[in-house]
C-alpha atoms as a PDB file:
ATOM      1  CA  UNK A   1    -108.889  -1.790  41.799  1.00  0.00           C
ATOM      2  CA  UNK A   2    -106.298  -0.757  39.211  1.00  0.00           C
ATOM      3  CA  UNK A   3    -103.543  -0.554  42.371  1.00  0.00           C
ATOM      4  CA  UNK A   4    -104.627  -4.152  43.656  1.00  0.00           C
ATOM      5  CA  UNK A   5    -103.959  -5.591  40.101  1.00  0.00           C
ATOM      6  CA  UNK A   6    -100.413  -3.634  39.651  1.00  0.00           C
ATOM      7  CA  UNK A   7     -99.720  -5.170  43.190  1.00  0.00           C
ATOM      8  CA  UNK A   8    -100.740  -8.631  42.483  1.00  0.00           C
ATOM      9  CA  UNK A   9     -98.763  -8.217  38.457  1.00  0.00           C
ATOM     10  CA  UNK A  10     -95.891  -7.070  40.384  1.00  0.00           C
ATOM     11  CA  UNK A  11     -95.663  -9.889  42.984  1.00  0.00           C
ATOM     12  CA  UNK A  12     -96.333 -12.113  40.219  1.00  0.00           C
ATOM     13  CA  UNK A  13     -93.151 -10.883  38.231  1.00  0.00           C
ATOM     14  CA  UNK A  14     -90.986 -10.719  41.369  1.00  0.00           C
ATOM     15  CA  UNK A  15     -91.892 -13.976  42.232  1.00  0.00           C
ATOM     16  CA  UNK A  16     -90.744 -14.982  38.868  1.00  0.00           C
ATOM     17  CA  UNK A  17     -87.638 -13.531  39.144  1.00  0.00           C
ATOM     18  CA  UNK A  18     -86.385 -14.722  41.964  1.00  0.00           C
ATOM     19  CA  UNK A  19     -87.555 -18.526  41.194  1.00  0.00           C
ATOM     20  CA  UNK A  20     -84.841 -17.493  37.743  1.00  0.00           C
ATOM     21  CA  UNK A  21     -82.202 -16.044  40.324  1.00  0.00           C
ATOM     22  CA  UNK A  22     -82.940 -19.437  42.450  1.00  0.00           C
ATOM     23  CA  UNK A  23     -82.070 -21.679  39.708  1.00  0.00           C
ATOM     24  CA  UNK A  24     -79.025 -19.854  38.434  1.00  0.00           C
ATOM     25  CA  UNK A  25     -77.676 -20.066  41.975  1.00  0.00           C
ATOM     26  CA  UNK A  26     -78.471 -23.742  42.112  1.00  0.00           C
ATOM     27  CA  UNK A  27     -76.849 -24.493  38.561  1.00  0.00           C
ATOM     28  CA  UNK A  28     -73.408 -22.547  39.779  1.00  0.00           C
ATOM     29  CA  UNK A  29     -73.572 -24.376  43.103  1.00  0.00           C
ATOM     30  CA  UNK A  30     -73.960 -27.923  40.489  1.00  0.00           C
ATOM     31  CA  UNK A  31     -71.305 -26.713  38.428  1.00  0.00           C
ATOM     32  CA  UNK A  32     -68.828 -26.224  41.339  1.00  0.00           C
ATOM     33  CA  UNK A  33     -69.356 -29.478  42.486  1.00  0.00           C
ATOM     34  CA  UNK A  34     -68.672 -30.786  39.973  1.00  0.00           C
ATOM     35  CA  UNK A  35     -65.207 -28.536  39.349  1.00  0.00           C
ATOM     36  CA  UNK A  36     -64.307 -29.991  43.043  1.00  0.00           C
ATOM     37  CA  UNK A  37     -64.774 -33.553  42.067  1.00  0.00           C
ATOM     38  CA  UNK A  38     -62.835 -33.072  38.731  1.00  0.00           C
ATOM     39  CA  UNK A  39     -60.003 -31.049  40.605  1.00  0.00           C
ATOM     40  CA  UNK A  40     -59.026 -34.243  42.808  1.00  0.00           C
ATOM     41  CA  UNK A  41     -58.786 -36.457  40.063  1.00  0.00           C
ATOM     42  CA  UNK A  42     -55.772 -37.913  38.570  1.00  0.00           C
ATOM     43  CA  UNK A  43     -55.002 -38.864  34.956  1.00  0.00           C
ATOM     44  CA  UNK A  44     -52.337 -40.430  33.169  1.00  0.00           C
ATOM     45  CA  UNK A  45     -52.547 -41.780  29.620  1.00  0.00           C
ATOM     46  CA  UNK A  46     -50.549 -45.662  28.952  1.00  0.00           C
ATOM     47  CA  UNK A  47     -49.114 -46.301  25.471  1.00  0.00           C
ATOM     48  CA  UNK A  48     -50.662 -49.712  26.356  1.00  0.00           C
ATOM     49  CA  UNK A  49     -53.445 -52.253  24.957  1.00  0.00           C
ATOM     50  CA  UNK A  50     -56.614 -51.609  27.586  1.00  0.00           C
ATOM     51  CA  UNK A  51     -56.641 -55.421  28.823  1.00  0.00           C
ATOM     52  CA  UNK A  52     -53.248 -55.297  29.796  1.00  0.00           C
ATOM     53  CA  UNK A  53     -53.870 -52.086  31.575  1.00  0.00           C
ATOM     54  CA  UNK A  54     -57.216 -53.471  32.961  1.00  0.00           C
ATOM     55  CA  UNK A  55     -55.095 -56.566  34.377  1.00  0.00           C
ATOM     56  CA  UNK A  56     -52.280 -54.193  35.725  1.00  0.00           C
ATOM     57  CA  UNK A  57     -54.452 -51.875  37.588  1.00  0.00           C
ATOM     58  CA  UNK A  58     -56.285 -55.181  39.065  1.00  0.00           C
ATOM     59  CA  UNK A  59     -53.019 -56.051  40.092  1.00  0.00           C
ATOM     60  CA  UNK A  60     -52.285 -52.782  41.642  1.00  0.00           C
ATOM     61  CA  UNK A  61     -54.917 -53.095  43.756  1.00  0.00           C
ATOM     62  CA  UNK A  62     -54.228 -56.047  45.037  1.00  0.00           C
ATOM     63  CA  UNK A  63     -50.366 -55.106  45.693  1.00  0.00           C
ATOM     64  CA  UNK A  64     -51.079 -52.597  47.804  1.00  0.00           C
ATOM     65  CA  UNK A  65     -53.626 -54.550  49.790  1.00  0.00           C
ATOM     66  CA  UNK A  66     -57.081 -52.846  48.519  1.00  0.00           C
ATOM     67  CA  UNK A  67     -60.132 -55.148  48.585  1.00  0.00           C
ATOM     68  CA  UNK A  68     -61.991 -54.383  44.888  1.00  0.00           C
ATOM     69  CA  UNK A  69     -64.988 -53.847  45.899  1.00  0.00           C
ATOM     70  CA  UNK A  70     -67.208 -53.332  42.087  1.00  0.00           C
ATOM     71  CA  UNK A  71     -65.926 -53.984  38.599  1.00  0.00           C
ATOM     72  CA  UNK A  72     -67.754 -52.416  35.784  1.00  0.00           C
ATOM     73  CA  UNK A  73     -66.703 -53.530  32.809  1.00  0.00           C
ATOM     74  CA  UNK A  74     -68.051 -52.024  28.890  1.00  0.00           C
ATOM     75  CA  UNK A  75     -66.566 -52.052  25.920  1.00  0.00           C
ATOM     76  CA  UNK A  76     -64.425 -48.858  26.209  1.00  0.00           C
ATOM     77  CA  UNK A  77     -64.275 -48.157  29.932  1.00  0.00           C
ATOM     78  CA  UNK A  78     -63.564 -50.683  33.107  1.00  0.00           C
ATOM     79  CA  UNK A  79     -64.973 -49.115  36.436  1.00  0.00           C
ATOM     80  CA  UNK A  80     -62.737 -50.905  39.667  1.00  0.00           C
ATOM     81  CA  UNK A  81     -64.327 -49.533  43.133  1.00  0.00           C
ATOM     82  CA  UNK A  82     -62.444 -50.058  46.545  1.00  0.00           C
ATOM     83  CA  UNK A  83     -61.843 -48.298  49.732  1.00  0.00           C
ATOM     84  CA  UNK A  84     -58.120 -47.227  50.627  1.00  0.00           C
ATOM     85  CA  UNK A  85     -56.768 -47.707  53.999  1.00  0.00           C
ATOM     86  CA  UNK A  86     -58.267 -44.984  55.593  1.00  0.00           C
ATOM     87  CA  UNK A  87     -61.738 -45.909  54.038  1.00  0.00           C
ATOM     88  CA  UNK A  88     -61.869 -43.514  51.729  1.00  0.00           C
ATOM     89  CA  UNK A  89     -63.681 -44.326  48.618  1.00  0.00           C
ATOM     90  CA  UNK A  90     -61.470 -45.275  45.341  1.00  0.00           C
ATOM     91  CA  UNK A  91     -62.789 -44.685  41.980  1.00  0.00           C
ATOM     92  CA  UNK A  92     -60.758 -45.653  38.747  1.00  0.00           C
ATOM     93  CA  UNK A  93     -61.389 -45.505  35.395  1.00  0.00           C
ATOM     94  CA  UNK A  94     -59.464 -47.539  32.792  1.00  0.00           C
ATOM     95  CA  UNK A  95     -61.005 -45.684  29.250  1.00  0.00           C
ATOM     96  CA  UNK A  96     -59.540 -47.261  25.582  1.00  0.00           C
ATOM     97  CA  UNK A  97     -58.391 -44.509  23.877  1.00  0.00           C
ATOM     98  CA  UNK A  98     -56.899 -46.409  20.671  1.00  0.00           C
ATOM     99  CA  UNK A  99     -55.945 -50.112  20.154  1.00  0.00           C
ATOM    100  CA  UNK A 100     -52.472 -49.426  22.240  1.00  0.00           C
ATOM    101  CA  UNK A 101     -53.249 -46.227  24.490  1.00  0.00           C
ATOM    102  CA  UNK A 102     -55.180 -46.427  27.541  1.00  0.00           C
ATOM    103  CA  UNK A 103     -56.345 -43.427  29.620  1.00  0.00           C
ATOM    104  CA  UNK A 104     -56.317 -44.055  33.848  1.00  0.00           C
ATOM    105  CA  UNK A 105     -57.995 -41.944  36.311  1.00  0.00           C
ATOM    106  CA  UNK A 106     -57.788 -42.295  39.858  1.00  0.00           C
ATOM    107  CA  UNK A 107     -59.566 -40.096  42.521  1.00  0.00           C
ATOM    108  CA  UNK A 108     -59.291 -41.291  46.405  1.00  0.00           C
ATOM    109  CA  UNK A 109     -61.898 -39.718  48.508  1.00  0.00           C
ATOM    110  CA  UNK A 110     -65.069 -37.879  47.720  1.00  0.00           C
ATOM    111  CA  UNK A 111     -65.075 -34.707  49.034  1.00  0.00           C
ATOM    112  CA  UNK A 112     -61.664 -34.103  50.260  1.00  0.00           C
ATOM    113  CA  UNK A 113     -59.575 -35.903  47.297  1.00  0.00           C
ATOM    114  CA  UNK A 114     -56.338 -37.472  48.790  1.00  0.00           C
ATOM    115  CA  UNK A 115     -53.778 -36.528  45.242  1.00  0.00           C
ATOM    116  CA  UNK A 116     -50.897 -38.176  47.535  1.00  0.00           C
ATOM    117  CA  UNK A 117     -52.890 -41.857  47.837  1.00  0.00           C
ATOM    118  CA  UNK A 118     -54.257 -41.384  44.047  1.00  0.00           C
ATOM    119  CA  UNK A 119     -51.108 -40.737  43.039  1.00  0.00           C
ATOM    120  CA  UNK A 120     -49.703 -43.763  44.663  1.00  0.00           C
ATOM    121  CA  UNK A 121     -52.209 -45.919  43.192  1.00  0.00           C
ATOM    122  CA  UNK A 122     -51.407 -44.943  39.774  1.00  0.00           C
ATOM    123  CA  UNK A 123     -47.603 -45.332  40.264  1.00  0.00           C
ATOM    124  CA  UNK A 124     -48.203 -48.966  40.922  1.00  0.00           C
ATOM    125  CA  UNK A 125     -50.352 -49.425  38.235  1.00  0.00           C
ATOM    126  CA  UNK A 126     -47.355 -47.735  35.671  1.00  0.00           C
ATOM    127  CA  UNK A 127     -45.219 -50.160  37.675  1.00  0.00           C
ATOM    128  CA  UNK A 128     -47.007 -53.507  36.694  1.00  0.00           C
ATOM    129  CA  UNK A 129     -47.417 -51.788  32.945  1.00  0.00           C
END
């Protein structure tokens, strides 16, 4: 009797255990997700007002031929969504960051970032600034 409950106390803990070794090994696999989506995304701060870098990122897009497909707009923080040529999803944030700075960041792509087409994107933008 004694050996059947050190057996079943044992299992018990082990299974314990591993559900805690489980969950660590999901929160790192989280956490480098989210490293990879933060690696492919550009930033550049504007010593700009935020409307006028709201309007010259709108323009942006539409200079270099990208359909806008979603515009969030709050009171700090304008969302644009397209797709760029390839059809690869574009995310950009337009963030106040005082009454004349503005922060931009571009990513292109999901999973496999394209820097070069982000990058391009936020050259035009700096261009109609």
């Amino acid at each position: 009797m004694l050996k059947r409950i050190l057996l079943i106390s044992f299992t018990v803990l082990l299974a314990f255990w591993l559900c805690g070794c489980v969950a660590l090994l999901a929160g790192a696999a989280g956490g480098a997700g989210t490293a990879v989506w933060l690696s492919g995304k550009l930033t550049q701060e504007f010593h700009t007002p935020y409307a006028r870098t709201v309007t010259a990122t709108e323009s942006a897009l539409r200079s270099l031929n990208l359909a806008i497909n979603k515009v969030s707009r709050e009171e700090k923080v304008t969302q644009f969504r397209s797709n760029y040529t390839d059809g690869k999803e574009i995310w950009i944030d337009v963030r106040k960051v005082t009454e004349n700075a503005t922060k931009v960041e571009v990513r292109v792509g999901a999973v496999n970032a394209d820097k070069e087409a982000a990058n391009k994107i936020l050259k035009r933008i700096q261009s109609n600034l």
